[in-house]
N, C-alpha and C. Protein backbone atom coordinates (compact mmCIF):
# COMPACT_ATOMS: atom_id res chain seq x y z
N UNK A 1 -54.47 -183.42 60.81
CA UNK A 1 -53.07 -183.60 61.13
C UNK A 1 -52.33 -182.28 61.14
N UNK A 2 -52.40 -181.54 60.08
CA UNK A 2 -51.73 -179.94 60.08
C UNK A 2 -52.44 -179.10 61.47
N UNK A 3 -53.22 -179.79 61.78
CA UNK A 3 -53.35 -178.27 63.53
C UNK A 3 -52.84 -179.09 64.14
N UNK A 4 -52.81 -180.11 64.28
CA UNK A 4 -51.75 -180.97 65.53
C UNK A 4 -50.39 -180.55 65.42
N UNK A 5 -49.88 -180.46 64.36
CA UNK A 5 -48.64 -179.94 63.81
C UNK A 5 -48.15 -178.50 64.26
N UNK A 6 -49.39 -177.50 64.03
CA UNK A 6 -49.69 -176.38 64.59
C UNK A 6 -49.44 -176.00 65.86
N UNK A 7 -49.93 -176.93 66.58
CA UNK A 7 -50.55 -176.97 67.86
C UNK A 7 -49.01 -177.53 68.79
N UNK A 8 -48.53 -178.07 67.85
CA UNK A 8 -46.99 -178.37 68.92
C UNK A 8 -45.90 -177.28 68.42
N UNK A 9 -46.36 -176.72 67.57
CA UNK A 9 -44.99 -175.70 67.01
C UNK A 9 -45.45 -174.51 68.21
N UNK A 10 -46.89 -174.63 68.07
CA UNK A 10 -47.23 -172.88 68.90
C UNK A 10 -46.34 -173.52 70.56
N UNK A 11 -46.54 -174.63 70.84
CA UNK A 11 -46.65 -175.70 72.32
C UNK A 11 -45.15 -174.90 72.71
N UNK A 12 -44.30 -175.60 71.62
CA UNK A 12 -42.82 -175.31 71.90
C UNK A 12 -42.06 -173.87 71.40
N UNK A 13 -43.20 -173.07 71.02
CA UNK A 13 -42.87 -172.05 71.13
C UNK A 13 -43.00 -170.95 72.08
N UNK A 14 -43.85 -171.22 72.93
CA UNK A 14 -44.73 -171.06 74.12
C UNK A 14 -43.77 -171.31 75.39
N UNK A 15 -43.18 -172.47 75.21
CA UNK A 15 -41.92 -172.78 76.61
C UNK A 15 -40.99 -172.41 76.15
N UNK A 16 -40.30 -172.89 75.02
CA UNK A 16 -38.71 -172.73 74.87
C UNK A 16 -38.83 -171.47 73.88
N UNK A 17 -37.74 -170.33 74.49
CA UNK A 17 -37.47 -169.24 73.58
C UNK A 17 -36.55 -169.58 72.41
N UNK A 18 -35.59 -170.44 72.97
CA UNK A 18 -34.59 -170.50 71.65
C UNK A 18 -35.09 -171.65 70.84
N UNK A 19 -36.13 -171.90 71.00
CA UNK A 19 -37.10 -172.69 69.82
C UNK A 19 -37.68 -171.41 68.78
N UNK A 20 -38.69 -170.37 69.67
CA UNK A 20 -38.66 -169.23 69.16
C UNK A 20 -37.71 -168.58 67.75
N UNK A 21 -36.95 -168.56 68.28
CA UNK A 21 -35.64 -167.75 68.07
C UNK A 21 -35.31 -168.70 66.57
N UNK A 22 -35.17 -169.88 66.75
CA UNK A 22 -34.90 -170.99 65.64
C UNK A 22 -35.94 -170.71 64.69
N UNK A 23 -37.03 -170.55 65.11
CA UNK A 23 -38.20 -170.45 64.28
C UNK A 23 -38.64 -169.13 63.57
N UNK A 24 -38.02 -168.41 64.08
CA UNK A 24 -38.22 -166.89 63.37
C UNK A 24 -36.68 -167.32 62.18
N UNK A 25 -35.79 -167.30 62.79
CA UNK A 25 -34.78 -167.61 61.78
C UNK A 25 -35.03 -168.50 60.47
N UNK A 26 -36.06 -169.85 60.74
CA UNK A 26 -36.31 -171.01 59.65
C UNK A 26 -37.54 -170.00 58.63
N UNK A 27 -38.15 -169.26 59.58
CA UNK A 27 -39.41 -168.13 58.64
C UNK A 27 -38.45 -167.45 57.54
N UNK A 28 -37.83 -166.45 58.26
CA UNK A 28 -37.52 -165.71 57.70
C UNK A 28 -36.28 -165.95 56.34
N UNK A 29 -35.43 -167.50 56.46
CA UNK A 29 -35.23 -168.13 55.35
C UNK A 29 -36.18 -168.75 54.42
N UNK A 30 -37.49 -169.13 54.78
CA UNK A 30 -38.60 -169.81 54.04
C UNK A 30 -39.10 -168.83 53.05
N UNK A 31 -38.95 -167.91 53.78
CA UNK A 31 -39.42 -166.63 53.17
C UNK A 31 -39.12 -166.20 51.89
N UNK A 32 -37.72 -166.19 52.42
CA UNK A 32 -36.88 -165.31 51.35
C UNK A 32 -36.83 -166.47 50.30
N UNK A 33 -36.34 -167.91 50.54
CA UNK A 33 -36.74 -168.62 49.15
C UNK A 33 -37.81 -168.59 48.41
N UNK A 34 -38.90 -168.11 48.95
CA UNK A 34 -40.29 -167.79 48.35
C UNK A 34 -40.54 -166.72 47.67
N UNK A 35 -39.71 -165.52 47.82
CA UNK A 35 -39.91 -164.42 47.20
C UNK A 35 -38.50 -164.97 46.72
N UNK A 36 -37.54 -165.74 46.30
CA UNK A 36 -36.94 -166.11 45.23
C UNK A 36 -37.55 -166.47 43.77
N UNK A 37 -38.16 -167.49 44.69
CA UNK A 37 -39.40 -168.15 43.81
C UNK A 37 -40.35 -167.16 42.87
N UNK A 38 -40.35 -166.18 43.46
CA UNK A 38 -41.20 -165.01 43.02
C UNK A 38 -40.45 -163.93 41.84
N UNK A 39 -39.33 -164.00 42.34
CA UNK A 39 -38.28 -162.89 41.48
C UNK A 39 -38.14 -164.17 40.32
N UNK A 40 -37.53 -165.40 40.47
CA UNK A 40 -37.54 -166.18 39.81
C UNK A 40 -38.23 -166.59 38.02
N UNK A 41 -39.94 -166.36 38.91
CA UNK A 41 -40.87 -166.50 38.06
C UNK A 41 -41.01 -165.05 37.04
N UNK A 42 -41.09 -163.98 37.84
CA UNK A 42 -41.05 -162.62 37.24
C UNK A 42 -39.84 -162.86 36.45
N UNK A 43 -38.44 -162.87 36.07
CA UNK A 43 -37.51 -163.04 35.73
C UNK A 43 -37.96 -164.01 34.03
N UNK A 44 -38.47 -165.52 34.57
CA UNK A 44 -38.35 -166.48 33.39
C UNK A 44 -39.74 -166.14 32.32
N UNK A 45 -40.71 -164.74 32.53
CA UNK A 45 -41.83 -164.68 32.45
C UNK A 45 -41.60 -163.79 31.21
N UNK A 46 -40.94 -162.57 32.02
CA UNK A 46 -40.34 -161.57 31.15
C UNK A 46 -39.88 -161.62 30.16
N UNK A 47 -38.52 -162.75 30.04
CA UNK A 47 -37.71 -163.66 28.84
C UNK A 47 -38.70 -164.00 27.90
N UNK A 48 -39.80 -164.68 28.72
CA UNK A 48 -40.65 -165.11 27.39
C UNK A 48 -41.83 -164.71 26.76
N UNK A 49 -41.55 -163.19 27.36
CA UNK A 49 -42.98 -162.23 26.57
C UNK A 49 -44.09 -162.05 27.43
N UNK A 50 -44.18 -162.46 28.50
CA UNK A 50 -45.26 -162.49 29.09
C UNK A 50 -46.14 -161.09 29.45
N UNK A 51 -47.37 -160.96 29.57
CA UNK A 51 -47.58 -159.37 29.80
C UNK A 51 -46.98 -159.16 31.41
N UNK A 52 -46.74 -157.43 31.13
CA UNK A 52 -46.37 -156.73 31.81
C UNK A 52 -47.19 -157.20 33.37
N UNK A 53 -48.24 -157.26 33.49
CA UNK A 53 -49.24 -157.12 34.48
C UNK A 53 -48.86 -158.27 35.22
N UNK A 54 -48.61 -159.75 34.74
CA UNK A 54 -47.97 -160.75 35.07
C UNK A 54 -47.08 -160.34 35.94
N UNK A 55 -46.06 -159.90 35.11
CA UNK A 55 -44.45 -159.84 35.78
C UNK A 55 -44.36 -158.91 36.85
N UNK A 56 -45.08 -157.77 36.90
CA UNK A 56 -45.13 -156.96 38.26
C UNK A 56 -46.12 -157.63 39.35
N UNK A 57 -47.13 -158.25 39.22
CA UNK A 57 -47.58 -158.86 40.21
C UNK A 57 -46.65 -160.36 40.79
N UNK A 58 -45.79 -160.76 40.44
CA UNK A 58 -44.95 -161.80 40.32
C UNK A 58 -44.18 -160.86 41.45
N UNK A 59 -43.32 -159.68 40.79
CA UNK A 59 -42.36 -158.93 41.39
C UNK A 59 -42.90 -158.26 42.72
N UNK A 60 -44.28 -157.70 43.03
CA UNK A 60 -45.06 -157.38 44.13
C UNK A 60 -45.02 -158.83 45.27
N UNK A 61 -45.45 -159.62 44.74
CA UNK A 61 -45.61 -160.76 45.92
C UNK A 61 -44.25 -161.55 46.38
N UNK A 62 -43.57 -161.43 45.53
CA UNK A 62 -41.64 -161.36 45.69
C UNK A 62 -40.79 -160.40 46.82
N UNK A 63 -41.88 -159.19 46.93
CA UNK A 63 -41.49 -158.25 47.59
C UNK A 63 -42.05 -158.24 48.97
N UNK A 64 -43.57 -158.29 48.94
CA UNK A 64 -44.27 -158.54 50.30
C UNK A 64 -44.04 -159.98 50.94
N UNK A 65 -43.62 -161.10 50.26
CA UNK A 65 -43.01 -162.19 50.50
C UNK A 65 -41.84 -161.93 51.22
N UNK A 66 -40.89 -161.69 50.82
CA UNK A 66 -39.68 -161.17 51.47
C UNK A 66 -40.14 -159.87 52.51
N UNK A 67 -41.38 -159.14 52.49
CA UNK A 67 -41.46 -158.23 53.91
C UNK A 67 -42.19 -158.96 55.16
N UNK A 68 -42.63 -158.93 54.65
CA UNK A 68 -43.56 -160.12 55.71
C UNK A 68 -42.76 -161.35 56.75
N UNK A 69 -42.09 -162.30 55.72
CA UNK A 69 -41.01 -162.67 56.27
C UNK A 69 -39.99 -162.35 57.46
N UNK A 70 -39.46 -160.97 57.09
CA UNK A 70 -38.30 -159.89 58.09
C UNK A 70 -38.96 -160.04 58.74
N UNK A 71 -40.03 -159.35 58.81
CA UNK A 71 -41.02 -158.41 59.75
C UNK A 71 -41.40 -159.83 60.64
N UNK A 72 -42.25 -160.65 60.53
CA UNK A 72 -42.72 -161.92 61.41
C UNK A 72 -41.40 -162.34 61.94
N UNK A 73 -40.34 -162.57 61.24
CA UNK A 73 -39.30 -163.64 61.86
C UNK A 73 -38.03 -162.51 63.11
N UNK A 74 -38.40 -161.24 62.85
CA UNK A 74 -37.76 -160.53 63.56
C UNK A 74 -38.66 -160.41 64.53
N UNK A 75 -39.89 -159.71 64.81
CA UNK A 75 -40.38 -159.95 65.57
C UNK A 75 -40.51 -161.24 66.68
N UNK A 76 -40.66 -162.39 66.29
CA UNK A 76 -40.18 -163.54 66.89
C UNK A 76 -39.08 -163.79 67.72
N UNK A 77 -38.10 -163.13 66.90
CA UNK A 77 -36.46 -163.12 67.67
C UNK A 77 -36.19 -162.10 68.41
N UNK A 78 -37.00 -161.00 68.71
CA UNK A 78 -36.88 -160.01 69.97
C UNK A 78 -38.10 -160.30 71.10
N UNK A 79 -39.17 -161.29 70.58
CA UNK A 79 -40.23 -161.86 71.53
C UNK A 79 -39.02 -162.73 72.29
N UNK A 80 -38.51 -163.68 71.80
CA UNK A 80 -37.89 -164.48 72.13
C UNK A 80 -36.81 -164.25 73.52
N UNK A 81 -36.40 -163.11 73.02
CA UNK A 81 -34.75 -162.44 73.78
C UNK A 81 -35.71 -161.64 75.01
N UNK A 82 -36.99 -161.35 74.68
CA UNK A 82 -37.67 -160.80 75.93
C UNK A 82 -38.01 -161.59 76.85
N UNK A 83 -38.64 -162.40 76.14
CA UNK A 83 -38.89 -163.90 77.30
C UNK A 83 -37.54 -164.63 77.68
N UNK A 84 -36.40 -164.72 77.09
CA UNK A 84 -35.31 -165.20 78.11
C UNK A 84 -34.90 -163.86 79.00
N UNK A 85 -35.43 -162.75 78.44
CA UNK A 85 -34.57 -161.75 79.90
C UNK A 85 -35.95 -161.88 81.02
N UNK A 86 -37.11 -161.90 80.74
CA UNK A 86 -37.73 -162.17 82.13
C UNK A 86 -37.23 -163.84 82.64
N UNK A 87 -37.09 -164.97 82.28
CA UNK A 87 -37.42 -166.14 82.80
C UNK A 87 -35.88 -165.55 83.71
N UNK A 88 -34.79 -165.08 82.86
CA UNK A 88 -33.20 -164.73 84.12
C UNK A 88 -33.53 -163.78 84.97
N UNK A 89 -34.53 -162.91 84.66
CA UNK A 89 -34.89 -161.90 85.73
C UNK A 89 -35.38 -163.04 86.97
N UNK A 90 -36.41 -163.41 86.76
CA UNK A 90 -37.24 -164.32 87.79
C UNK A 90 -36.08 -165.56 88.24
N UNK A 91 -35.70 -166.03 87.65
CA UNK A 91 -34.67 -166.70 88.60
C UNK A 91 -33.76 -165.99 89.25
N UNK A 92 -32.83 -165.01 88.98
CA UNK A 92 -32.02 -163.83 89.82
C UNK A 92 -33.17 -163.64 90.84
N UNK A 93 -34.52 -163.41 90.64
CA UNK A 93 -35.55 -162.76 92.08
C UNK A 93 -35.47 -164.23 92.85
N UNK A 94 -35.89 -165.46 91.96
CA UNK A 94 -35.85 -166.45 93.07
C UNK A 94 -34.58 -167.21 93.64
N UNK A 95 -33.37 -166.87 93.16
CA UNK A 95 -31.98 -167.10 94.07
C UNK A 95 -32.15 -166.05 95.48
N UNK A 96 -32.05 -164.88 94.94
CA UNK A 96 -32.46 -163.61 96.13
C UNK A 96 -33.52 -164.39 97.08
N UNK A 97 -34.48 -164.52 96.32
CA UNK A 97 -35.37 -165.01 97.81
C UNK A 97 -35.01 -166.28 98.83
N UNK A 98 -34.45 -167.17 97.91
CA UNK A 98 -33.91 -168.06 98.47
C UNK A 98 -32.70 -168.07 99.62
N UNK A 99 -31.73 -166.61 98.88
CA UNK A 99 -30.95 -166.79 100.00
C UNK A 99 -30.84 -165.93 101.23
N UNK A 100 -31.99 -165.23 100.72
CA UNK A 100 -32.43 -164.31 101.98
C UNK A 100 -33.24 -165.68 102.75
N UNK A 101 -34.15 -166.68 102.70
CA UNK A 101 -35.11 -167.45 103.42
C UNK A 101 -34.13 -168.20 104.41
N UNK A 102 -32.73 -168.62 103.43
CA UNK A 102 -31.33 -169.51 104.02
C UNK A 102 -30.81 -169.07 105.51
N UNK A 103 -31.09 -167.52 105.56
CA UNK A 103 -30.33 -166.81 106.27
C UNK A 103 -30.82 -166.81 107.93
């Protein structure tokens, strides 16, 4: 069931850009609650004595959590803005052709 799931997110990401665009945005919030989650844990770990080694690996994956995130969900949202400037390019070429064929 999860690659079918897969398999229609890539589907509609594939045609519609501002699906794209939605979807880098929903990442890059998923994200950042996750490396909440992460500062979170480092945070309630510390309070209660926990070793050091804990709490910086807590605070490391808090951090690459939140980079990873930017980085994928931005990327997404300038894929996105590229593929709507070709699909307006190609329609501007196919009005032109059209109304040159009219003529």
């Amino acid at each position: 069931m999860s690659i079918v799931i897969k398999l229609i997110i890539v589907a509609l990401a594939a045609v519609f850009p501002k699906f794209k665009k939605g979807y880098g945005v929903f990442l890059i919030i998923l994200m950042t609650f996750v490396s909440l989650f992460g500062f979170s844990a480092a945070y309630l770990d510390h309070s209660f004595g926990e070793p050091a080694w804990i709490v910086r690996n807590e605070i490391l994956f808090g951090i690459g959590t939140s980079v990873i995130g930017w980085v994928v969900g931005l990327a997404l949202i300038r894929q996105a803005k590229r593929h709507e400037a070709m699909m307006e390019a190609n329609l501007d070429e196919y009005e032109r052709k059209r109304d040159t064929e009219d003529t």
